[in-house]
Protein backbone atom coordinates (compact mmCIF):
# COMPACT_ATOMS: atom_id res chain seq x y z
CA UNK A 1 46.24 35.54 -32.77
CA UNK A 2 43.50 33.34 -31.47
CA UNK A 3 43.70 30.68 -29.09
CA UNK A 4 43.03 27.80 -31.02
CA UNK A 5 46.19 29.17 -33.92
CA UNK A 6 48.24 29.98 -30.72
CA UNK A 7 47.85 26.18 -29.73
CA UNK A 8 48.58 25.40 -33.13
CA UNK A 9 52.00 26.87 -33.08
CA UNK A 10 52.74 25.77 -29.85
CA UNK A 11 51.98 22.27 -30.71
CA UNK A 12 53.69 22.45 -33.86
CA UNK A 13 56.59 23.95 -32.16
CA UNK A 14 57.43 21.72 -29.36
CA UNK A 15 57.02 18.96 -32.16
CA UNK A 16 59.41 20.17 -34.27
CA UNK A 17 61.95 21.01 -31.56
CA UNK A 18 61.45 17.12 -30.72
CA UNK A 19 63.31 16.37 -34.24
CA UNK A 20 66.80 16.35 -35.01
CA UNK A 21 67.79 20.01 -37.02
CA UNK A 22 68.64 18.43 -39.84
CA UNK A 23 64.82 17.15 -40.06
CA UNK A 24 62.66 19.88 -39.05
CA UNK A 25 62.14 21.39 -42.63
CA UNK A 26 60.82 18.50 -44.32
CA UNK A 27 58.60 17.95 -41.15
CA UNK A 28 57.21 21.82 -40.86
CA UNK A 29 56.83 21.53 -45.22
CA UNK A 30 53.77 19.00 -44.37
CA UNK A 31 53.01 20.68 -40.75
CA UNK A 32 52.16 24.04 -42.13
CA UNK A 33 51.08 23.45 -45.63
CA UNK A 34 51.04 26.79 -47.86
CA UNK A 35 50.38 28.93 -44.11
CA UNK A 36 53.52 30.78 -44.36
CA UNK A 37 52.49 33.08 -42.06
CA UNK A 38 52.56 29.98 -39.67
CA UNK A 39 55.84 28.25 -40.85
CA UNK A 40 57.39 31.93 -40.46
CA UNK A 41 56.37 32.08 -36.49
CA UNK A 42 57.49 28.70 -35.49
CA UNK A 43 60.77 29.10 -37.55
CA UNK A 44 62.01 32.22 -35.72
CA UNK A 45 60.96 30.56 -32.04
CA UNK A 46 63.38 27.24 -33.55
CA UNK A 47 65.96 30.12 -34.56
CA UNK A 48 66.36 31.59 -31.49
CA UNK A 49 65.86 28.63 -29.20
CA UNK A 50 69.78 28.57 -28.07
CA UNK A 51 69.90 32.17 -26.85
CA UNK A 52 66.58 31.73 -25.24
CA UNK A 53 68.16 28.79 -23.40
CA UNK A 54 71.29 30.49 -23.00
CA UNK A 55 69.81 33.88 -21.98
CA UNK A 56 66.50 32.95 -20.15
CA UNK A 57 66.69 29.26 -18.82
CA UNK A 58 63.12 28.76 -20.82
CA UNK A 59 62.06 27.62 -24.37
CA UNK A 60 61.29 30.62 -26.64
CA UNK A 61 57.92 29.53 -27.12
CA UNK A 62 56.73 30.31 -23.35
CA UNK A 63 58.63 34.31 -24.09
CA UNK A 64 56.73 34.66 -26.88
CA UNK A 65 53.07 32.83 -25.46
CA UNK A 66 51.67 36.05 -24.26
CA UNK A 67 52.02 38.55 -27.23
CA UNK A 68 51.13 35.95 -29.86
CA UNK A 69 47.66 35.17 -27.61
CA UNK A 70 47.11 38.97 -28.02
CA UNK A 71 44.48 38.86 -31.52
CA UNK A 72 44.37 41.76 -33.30
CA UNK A 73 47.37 43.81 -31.82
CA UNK A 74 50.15 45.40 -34.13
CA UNK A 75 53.22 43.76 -33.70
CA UNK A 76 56.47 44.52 -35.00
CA UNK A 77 58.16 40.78 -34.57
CA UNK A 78 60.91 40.57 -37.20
CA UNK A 79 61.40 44.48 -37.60
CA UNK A 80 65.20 46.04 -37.27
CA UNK A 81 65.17 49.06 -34.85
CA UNK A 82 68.79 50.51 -34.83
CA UNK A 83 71.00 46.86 -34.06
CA UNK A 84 68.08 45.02 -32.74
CA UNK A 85 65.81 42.63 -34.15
CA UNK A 86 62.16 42.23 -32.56
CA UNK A 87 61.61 38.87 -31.44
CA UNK A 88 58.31 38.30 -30.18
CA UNK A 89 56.01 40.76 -28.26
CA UNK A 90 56.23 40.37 -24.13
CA UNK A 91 54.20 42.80 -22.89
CA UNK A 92 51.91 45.48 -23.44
CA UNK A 93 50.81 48.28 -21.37
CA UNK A 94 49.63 52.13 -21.31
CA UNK A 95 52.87 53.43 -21.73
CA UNK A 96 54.33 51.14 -24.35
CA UNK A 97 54.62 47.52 -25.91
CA UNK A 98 57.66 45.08 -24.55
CA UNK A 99 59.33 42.69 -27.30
CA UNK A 100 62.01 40.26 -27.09
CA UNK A 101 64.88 41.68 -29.08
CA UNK A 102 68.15 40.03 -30.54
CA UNK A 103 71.36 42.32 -30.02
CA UNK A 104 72.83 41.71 -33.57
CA UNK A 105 76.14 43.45 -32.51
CA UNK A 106 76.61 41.44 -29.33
CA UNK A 107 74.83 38.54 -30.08
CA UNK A 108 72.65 38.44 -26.47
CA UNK A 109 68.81 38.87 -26.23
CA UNK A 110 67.32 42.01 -25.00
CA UNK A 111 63.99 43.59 -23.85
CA UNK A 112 63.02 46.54 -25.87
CA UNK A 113 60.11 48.94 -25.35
CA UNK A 114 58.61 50.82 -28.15
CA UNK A 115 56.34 53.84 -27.89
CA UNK A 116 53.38 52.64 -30.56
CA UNK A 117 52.68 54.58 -33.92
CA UNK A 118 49.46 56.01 -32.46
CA UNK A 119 51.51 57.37 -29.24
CA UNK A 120 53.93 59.03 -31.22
CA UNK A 121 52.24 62.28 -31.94
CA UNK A 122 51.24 62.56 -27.86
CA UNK A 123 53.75 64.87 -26.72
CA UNK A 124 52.71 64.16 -23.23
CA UNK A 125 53.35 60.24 -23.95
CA UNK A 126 56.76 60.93 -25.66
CA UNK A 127 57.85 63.53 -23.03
CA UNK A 128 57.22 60.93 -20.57
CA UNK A 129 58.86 58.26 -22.51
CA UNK A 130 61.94 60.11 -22.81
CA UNK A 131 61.94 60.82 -18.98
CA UNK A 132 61.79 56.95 -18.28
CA UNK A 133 65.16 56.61 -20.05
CA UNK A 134 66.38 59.66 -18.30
CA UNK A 135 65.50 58.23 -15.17
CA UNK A 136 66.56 54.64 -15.18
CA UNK A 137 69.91 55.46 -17.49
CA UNK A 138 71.29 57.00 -14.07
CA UNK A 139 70.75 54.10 -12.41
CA UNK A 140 73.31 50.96 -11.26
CA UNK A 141 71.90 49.34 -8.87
CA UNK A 142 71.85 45.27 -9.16
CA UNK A 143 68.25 45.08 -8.21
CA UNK A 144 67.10 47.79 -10.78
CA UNK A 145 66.62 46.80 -14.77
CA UNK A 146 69.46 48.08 -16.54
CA UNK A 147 68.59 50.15 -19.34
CA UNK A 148 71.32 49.52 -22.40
CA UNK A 149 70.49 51.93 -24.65
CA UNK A 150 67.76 54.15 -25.96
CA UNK A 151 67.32 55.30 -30.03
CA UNK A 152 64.81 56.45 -32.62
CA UNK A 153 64.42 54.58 -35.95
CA UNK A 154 61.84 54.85 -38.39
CA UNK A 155 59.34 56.73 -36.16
CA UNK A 156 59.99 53.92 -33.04
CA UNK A 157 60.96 55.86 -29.86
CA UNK A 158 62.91 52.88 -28.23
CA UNK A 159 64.52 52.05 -24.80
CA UNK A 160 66.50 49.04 -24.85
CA UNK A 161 66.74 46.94 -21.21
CA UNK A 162 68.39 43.70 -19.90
CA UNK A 163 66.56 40.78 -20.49
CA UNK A 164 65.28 39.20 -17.27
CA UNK A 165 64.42 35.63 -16.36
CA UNK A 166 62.31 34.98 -13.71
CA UNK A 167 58.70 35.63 -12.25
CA UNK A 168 56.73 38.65 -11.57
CA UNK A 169 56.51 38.84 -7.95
CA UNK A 170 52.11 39.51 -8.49
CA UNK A 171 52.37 36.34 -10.45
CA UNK A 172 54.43 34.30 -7.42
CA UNK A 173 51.81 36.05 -4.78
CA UNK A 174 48.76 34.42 -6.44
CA UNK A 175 50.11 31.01 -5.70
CA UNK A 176 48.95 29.10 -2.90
CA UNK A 177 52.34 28.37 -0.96
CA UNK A 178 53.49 30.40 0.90
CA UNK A 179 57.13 31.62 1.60
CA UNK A 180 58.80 32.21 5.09
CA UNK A 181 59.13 35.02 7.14
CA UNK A 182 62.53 35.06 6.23
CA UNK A 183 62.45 34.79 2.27
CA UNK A 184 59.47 37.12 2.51
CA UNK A 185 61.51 39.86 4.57
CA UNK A 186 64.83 39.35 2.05
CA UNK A 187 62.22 40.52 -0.92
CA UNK A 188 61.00 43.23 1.15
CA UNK A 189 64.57 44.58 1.54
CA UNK A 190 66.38 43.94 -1.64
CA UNK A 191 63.25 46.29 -2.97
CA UNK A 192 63.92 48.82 -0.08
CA UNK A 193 67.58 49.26 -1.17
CA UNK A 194 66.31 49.83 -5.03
CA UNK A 195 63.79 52.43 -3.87
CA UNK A 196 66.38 54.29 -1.50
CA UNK A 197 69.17 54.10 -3.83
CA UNK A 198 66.55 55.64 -6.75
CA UNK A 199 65.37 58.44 -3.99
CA UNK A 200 69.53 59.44 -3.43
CA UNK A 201 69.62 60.28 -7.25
CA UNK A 202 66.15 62.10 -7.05
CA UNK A 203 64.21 59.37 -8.45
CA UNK A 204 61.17 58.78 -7.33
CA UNK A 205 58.68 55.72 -8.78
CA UNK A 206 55.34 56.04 -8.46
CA UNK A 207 54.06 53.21 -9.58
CA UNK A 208 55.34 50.54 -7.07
CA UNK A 209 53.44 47.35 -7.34
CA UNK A 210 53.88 43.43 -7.43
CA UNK A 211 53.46 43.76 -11.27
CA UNK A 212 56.49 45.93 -10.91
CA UNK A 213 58.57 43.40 -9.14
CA UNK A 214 60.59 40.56 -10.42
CA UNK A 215 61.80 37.95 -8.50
CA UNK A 216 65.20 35.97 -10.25
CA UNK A 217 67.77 33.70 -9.26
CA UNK A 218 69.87 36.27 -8.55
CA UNK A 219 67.67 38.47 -6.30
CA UNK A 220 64.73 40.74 -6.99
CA UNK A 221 64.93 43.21 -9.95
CA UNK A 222 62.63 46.64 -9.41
CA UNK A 223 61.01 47.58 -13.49
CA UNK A 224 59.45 50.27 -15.38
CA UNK A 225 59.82 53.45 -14.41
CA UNK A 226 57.53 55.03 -16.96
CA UNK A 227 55.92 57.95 -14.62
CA UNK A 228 58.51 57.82 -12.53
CA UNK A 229 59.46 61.65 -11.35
CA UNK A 230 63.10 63.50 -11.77
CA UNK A 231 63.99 65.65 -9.02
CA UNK A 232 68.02 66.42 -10.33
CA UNK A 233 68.54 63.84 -12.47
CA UNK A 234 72.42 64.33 -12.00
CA UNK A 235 72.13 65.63 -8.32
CA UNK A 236 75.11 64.35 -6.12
CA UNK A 237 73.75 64.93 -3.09
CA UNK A 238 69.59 64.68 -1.95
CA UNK A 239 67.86 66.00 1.36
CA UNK A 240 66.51 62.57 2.88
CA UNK A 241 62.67 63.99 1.40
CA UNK A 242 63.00 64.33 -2.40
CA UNK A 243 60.44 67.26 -3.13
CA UNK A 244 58.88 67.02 -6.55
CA UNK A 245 56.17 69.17 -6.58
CA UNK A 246 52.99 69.58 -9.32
CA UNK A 247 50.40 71.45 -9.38
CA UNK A 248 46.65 70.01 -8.95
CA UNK A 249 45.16 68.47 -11.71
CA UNK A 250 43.18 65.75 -10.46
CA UNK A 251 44.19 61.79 -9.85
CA UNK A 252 47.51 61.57 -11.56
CA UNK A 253 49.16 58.20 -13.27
CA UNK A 254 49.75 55.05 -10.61
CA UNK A 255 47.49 52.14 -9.65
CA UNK A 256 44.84 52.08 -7.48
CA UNK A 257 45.22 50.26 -4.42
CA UNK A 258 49.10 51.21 -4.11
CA UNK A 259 48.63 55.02 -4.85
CA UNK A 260 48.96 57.50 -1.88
CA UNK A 261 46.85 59.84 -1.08
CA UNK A 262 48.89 62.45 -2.10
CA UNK A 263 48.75 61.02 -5.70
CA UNK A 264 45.08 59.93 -5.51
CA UNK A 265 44.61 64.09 -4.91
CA UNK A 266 46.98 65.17 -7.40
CA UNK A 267 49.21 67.31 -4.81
CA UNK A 268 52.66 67.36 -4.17
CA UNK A 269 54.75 63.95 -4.75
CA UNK A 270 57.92 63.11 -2.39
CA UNK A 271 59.67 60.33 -1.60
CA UNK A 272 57.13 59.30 1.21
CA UNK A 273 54.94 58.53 -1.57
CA UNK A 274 56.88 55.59 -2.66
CA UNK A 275 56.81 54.42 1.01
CA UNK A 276 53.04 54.76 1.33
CA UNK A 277 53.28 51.78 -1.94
CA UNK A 278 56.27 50.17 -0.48
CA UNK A 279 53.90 49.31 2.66
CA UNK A 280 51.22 48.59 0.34
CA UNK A 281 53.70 45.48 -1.48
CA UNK A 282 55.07 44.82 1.74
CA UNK A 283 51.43 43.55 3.37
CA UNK A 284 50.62 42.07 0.38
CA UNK A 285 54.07 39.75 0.21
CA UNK A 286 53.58 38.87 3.84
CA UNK A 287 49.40 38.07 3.54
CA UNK A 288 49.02 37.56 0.09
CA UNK A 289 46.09 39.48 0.03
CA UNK A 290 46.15 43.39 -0.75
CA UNK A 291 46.35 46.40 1.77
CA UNK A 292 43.42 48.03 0.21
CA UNK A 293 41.49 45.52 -1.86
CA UNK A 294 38.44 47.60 -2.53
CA UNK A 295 40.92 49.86 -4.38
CA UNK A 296 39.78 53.18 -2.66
CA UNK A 297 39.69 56.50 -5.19
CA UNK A 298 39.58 58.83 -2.47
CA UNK A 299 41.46 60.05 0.40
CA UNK A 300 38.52 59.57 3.02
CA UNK A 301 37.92 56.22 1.24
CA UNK A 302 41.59 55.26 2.07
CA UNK A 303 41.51 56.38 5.93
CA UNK A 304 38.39 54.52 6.53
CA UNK A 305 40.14 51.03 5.19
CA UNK A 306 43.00 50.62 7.42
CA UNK A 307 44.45 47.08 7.10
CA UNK A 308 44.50 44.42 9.74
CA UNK A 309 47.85 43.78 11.23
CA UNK A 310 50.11 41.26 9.39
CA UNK A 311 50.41 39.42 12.63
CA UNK A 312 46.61 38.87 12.59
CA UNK A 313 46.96 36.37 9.63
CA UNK A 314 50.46 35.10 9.99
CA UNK A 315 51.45 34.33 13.49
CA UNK A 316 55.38 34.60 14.20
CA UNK A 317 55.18 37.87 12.63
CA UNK A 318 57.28 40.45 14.88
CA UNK A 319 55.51 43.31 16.35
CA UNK A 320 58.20 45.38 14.63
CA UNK A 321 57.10 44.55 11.42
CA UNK A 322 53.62 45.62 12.30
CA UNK A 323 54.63 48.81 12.96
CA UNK A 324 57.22 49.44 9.63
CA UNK A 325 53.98 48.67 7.80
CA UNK A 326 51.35 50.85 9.77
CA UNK A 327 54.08 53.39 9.70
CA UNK A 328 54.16 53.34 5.95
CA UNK A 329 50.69 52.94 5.10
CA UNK A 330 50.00 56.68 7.06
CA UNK A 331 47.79 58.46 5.11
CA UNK A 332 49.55 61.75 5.89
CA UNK A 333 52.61 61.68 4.44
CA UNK A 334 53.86 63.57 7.54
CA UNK A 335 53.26 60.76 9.90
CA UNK A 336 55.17 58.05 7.76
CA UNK A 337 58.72 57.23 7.94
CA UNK A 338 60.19 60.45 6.51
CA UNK A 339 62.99 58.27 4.16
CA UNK A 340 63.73 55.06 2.38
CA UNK A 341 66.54 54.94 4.11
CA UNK A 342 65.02 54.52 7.56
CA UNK A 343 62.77 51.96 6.01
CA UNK A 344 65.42 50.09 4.49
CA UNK A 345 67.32 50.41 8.04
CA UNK A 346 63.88 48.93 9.60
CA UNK A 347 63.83 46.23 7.11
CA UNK A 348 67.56 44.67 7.33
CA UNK A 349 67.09 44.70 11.04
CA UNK A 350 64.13 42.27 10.88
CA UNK A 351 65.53 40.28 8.11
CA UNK A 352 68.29 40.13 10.35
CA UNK A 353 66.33 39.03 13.82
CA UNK A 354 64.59 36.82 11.89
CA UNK A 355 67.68 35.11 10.23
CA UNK A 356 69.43 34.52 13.34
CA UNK A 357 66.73 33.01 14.87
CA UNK A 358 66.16 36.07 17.55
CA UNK A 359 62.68 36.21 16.23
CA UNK A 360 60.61 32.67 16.20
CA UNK A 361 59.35 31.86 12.73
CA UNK A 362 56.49 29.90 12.23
């Protein structure tokens, strides 16, 4: 959809939600004209606007703003897969497209991701599809997406997840204010207890970024684990260094600027990987600027960009929290903290200092 028709339904939209229910045909019967196409979009924004309100604390045009800007994409809004009605698209991204979905059963919204049409005859796409939902559908963790339920209909590989309100924490970063010490460190831990709680079930990310993040009312909420790797998916009990290992085939699937070396290489992927990223987030939440903002493809690259301490740009910043960072951002995975654990034990004792008031804050 292009801009101008996107402003056009938003416009229209807001209008209409202005006037009483009783009065919003008659007015959309002059609005639209004979663009049914249009009168169809702002209609099912006006249908669901009480479980967006209920359900996300934000009118259903801003949910659906992003996929409807997105001209010339395949969308599926309207479409039944299994119980669920597709909303409006969310997201889209290499390994699949994000709608708001309608439970029809339970009556709540949802967040469903679809594997696309063109994907579906990539068995490498689907295999790693299926291992997201493997992955996350062990998972209970309240600062982890919960993933509802998964299905197949009509040639849709689906995953169906909780529907979260709230901000990505990339999109909160990019802001000019800036949090405190203390708000910044509580982030930094409720995403160290997802991560270790993921490594204890052999889960390990891969692809830990702000995008990743979200920040809610309720806490932080870690998302997609769409490359994430499955060490025993039903192990009950994990050495502290999850050992997944691959063999060499060049760069493999992440983000530069967050990716290990290890990764950027193609060798051997453990839990110290996710670290390596965790330390990567964690300077970035603290400066607001990235660890490695060249985005550096190689190993020597990476050694020859260590980041300035935190402390440099935010004074009040504990020494200690120098060194948790430093320690993660090791390029050989042997010199960083060896488990999440220990990170997240590093983590809620600074959070702790800094709460009561051991450690000034600026």
């Amino acid at each position: 959809m292009s801009a101008d028709r996107l402003q056009r339904v938003q416009t229209l939209y807001n209008d209409a939600l202005a006037l009483e229910p009783q009065d919003r045909a008659a007015f959309l019967d002059g609005a639209c004209g004979g663009d049914n196409d249009l009168r169809k979009e702002i209609e099912s924004l006006l249908a669901y606007q009480h479980q967006a309100e209920t359900y996300l604390d934000k009118p259903a045009f801003e949910v659906a703003a992003q996929s409807m800007a997105d001209e010339g994409t395949e969308v599926l809004v309207d479409r039944m897969l299994g119980r669920y009605q597709l909303l409006s698209m969310i997201g889209r991204g290499g390994m699949g497209d994000i709608y708001c979905a309608v439970d029809s059963r339970l009556n709540r919204l949802v967040a469903v991701k679809t594997l696309p049409f063109y994907m579906a005859s990539d068995q490498q796409r689907v295999k790693r599809f299926e291992q997201e939902a493997r992955a996350i559908a062990v998972l209970n963790h309240p600062n982890i997406c919960i993933l509802h339920d998964a299905g197949f209909d009509d040639g849709l590989h689906y995953l169906v997840f909780e529907y979260l309100v709230g901000e990505p924490l990339s999109s909160h970063l990019s802001r000019e204010e800036e949090q405190s010490l203390s708000q910044a460190m509580d982030y930094a831990t409720q995403i160290a207890d997802a991560l270790a709680y993921a490594h204890e079930l052999g889960i390990i990310h891969l692809d830990l970024k702000p995008s990743n993040i979200m920040l809610m009312r309720s806490g932080v909420k870690l998302l997609d684990f769409g490359i994430a790797e499955l060490r025993e998916p039903h192990a009950p009990t994990l050495s502290p260094v999850l050992e997944v290992k691959s063999e060499p085939r060049g760069r493999q699937p992440g983000t530069l600027g967050y990716m290990a070396p290890e990764q950027l290489e193609g060798g051997a992927t453990d839990a110290r990987t996710d670290i390596f990223a965790f330390g990567a987030v964690l300077y970035e939440i603290f400066t607001r600027r990235r660890a490695f903002p060249h985005q550096p493809e190689t190993v020597s690259a990476l050694s020859d960009k260590t980041p300035a301490p935190i402390s440099v740009s935010r004074p009040g910043v504990p020494s200690s929290l120098d060194t948790l960072v430093a320690r993660c951002l090791a390029v050989e995975p042997s010199d960083r903290w060896q488990s999440m654990s220990e990170v997240l034990s590093q983590c809620t004792e600074i959070r702790a200092a800094l709460s009561d008031g051991s450690i000034q804050i600026r």
